[in-house]
C-alpha atoms as a PDB file:
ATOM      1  CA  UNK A   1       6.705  55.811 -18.869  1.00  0.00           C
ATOM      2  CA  UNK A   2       4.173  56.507 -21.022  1.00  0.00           C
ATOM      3  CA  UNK A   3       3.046  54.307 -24.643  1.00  0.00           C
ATOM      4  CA  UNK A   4       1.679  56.630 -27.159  1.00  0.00           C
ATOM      5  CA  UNK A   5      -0.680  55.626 -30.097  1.00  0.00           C
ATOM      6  CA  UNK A   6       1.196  52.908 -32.709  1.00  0.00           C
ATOM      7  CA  UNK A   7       3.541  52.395 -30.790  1.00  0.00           C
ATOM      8  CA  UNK A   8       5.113  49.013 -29.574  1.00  0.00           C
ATOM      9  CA  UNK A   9       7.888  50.430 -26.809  1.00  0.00           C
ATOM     10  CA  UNK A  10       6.809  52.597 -23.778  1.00  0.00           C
ATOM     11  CA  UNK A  11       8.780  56.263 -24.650  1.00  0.00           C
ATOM     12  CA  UNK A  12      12.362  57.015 -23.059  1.00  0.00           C
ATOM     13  CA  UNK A  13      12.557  57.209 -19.368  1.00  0.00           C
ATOM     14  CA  UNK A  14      12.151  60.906 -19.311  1.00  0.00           C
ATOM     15  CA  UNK A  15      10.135  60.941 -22.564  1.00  0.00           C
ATOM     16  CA  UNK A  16       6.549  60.801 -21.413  1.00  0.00           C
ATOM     17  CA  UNK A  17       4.565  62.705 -24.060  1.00  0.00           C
ATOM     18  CA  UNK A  18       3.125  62.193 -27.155  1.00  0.00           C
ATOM     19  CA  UNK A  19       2.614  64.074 -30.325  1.00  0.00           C
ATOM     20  CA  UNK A  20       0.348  64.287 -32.613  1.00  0.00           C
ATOM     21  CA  UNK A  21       1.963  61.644 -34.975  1.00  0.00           C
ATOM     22  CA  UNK A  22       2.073  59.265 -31.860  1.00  0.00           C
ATOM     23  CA  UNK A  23       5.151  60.028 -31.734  1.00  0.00           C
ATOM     24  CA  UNK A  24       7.383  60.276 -28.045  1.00  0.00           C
ATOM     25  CA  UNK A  25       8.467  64.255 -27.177  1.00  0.00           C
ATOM     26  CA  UNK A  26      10.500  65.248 -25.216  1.00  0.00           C
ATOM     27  CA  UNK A  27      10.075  68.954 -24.776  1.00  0.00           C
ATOM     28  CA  UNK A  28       7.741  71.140 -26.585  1.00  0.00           C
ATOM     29  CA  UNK A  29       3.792  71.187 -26.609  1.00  0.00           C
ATOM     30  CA  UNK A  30       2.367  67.893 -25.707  1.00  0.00           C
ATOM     31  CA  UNK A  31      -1.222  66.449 -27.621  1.00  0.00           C
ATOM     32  CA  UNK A  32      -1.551  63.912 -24.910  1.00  0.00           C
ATOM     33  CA  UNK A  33       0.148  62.446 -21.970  1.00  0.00           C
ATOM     34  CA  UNK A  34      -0.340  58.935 -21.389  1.00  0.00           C
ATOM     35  CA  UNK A  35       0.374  56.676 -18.339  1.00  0.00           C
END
């Protein structure tokens, strides 16, 4: 699982992107991708 920027939790099991708000995605375009 990845833990985008500002975050405090590691993203969703299957959630392993982040946007460009730091936020977790799901599907869609990805900024980054963070282990």
């Amino acid at each position: 699982t990845a833990t985008c920027a500002g975050q405090d939790k590691p993203c969703q099991k299957h959630c392993d992107c982040c946007g460009p708000k730091g936020e977790c995605v799901c599907e869609g375009p990805c900024i980054c991708r963070q282990g």
